[in-house]
N, C-alpha and C. Protein backbone atom coordinates (compact mmCIF):
# COMPACT_ATOMS: atom_id res chain seq x y z
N UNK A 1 0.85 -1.17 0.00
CA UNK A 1 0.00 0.00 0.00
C UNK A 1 0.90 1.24 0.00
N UNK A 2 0.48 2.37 -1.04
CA UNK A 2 1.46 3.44 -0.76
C UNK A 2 1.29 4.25 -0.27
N UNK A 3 1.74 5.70 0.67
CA UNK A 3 1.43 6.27 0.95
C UNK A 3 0.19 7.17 0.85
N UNK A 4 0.02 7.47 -0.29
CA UNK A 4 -1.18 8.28 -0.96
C UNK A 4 -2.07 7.39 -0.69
N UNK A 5 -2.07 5.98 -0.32
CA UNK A 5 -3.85 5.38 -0.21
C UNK A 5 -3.80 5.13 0.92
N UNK A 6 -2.89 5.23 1.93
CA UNK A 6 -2.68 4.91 3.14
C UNK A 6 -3.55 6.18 3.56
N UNK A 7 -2.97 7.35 3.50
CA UNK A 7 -3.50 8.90 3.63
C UNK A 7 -4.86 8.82 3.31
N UNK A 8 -5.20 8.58 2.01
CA UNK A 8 -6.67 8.80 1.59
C UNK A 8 -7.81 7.58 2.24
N UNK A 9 -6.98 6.57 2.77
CA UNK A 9 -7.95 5.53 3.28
C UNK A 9 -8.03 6.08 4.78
N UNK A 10 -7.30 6.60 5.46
CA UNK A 10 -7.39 7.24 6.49
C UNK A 10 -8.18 8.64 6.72
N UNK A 11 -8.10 9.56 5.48
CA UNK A 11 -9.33 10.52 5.82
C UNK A 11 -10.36 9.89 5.31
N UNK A 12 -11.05 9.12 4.48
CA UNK A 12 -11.83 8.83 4.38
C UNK A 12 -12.72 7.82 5.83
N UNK A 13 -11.44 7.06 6.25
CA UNK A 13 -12.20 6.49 7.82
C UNK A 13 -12.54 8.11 8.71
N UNK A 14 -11.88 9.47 8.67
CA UNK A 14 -12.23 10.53 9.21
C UNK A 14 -13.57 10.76 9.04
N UNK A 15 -13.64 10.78 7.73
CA UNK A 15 -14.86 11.52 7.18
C UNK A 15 -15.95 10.77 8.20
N UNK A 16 -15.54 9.59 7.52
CA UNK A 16 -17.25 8.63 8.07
C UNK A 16 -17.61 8.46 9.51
N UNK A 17 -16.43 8.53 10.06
CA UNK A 17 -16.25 9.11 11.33
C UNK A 17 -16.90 9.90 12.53
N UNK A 18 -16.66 11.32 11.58
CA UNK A 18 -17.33 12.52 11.89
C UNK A 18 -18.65 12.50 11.10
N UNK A 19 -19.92 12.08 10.58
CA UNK A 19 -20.69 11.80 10.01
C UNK A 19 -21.33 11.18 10.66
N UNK A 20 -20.69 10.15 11.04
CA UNK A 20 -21.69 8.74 12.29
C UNK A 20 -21.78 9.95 13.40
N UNK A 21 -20.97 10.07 13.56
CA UNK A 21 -20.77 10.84 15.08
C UNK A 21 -22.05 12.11 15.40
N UNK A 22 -21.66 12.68 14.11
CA UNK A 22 -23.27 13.80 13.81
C UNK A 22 -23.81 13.25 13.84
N UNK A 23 -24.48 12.85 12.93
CA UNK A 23 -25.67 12.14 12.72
C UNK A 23 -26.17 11.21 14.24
N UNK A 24 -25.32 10.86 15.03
CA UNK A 24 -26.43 10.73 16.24
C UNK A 24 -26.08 11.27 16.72
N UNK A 25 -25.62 12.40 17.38
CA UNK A 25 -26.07 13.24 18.15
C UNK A 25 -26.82 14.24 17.40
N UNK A 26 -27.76 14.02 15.98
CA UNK A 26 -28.63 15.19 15.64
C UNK A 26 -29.84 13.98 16.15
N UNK A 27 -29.71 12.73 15.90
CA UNK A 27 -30.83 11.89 16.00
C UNK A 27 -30.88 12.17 17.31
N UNK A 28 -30.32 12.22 18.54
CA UNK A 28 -31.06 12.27 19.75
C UNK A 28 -31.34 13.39 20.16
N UNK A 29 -30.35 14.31 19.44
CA UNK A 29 -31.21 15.96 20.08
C UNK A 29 -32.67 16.04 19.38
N UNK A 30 -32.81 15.45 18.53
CA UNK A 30 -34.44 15.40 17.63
C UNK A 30 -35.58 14.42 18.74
N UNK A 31 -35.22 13.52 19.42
CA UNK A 31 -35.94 12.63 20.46
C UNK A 31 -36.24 13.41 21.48
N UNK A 32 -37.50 13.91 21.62
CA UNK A 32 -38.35 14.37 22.53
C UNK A 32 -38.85 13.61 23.44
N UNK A 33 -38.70 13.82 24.78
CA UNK A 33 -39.09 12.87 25.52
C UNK A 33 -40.38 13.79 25.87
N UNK A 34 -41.32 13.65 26.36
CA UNK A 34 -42.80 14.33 26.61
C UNK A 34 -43.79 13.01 27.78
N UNK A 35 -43.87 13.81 28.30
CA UNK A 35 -45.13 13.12 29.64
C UNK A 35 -46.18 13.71 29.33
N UNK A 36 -47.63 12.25 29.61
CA UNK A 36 -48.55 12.56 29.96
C UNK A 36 -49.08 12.09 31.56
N UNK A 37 -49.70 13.02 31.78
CA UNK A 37 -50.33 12.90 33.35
C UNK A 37 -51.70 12.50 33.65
N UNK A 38 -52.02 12.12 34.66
CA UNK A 38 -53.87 12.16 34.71
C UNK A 38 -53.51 11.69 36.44
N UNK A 39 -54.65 13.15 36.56
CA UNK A 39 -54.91 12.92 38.21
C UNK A 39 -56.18 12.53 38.37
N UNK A 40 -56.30 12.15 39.55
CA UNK A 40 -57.49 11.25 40.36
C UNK A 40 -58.09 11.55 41.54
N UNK A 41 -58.76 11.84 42.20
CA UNK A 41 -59.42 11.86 43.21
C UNK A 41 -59.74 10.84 43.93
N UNK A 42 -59.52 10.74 45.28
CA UNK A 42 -59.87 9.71 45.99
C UNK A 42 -60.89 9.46 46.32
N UNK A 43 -62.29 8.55 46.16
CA UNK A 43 -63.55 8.09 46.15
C UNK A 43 -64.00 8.84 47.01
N UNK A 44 -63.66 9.18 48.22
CA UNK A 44 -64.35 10.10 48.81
C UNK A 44 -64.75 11.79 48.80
N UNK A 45 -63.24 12.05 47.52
CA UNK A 45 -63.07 13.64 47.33
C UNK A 45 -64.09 13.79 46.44
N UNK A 46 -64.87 13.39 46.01
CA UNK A 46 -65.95 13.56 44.25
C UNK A 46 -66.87 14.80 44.63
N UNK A 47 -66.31 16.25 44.51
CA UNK A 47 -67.13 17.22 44.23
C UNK A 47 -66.68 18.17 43.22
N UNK A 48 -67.67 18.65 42.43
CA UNK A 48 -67.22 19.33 41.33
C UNK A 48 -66.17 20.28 41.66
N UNK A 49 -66.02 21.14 42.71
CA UNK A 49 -64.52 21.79 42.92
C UNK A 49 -64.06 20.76 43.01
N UNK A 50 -63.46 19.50 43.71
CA UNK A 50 -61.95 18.92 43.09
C UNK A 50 -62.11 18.51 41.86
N UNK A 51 -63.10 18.33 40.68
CA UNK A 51 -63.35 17.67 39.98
C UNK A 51 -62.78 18.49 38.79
N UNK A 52 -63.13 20.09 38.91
CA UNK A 52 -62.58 20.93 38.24
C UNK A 52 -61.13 21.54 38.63
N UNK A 53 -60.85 21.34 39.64
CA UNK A 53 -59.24 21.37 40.06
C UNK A 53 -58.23 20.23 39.85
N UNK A 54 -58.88 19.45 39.69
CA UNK A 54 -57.91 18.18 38.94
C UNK A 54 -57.81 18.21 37.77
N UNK A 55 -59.22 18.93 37.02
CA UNK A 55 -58.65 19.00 35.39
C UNK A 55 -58.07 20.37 34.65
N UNK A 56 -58.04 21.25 35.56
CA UNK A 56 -57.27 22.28 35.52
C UNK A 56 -55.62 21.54 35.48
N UNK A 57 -55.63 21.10 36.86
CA UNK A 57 -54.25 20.60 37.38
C UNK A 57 -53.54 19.50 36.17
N UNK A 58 -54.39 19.05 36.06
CA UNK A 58 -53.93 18.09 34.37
C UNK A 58 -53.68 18.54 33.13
N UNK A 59 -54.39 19.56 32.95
CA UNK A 59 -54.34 20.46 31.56
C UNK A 59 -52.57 21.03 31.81
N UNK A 60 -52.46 21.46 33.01
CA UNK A 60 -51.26 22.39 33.20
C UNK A 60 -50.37 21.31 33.09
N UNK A 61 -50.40 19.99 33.87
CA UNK A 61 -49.18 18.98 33.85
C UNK A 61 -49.14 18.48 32.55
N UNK A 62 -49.71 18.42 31.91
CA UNK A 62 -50.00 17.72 30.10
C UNK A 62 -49.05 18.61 29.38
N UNK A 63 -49.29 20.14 29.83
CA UNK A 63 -48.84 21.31 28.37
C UNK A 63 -47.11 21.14 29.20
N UNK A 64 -46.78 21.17 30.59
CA UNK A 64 -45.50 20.97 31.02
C UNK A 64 -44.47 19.67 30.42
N UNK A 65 -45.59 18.46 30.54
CA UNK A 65 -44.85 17.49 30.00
C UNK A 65 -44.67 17.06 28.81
N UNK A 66 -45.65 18.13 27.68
CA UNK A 66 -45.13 17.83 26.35
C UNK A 66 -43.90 18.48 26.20
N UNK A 67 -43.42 19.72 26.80
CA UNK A 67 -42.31 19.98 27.00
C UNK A 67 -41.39 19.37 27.44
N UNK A 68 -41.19 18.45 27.83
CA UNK A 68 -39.67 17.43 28.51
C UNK A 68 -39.65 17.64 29.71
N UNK A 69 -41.15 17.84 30.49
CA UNK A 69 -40.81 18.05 32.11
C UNK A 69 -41.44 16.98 32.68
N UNK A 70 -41.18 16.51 33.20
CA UNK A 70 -41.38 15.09 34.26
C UNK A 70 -41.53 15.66 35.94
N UNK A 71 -42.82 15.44 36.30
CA UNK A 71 -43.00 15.62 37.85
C UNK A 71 -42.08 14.81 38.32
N UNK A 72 -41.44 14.93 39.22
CA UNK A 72 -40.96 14.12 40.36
C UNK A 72 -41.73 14.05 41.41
N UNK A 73 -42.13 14.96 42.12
CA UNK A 73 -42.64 15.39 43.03
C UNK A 73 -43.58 16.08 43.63
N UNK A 74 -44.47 16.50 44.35
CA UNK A 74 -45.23 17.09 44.65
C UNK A 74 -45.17 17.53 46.22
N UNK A 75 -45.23 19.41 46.05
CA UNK A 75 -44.95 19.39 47.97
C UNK A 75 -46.29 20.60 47.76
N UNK A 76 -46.77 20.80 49.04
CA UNK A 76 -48.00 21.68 49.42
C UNK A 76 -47.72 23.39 48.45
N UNK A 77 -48.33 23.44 47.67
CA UNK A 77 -48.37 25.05 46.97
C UNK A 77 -47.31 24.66 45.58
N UNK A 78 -46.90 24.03 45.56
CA UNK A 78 -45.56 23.96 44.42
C UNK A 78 -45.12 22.60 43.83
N UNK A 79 -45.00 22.38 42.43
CA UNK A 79 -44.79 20.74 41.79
C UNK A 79 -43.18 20.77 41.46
N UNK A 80 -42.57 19.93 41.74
CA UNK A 80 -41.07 19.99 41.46
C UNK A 80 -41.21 18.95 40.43
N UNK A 81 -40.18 19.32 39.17
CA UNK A 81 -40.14 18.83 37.50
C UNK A 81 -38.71 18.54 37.36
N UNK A 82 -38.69 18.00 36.41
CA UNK A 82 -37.25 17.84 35.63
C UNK A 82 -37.31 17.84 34.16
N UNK A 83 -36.33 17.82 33.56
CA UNK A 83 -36.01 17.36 31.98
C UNK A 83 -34.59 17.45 31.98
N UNK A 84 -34.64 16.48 30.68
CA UNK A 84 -33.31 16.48 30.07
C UNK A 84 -32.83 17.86 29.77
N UNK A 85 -31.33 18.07 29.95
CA UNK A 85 -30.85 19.77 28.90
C UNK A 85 -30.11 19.27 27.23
């Protein structure tokens, strides 16, 4: 093998290289991760205020988690989220 194909077989392993390499990291920045939620009431809570505060509370966790936010948690007045960056 001579130099010149030694060289050219070697940028060419570059090329394809850097190509694979893009190409997934464009494929996973394109992968959206998105949550859906659904809250519930406990058999005894069934009145139209919680009934309409749970689907308030769902509408809001639905439009959060098509965004890439994932509840973790829940504390009194405030929902703690995450996502990928």
């Amino acid at each position: 093998m001579t130099k010149k194909t030694l060289i050219a077989a070697l940028l060419v392993t570059l090329v394809f290289v850097f190509v694979a390499y893009h190409a997934s990291r464009t494929s996973q920045a394109a992968t959206k991760i998105s949550w859906e939620y659904k809250l519930v009431a406990e058999p005894g809570a069934k009145s139209l205020f919680v009934a309409e505060r749970l689907q308030d509370n769902e509408r809001f966790l639905n439009s959060l988690g098509a965004d890439g936010w994932e509840l973790v948690a829940l504390e009194p007045g405030f929902y703690i989220l995450k996502r990928q960056r």
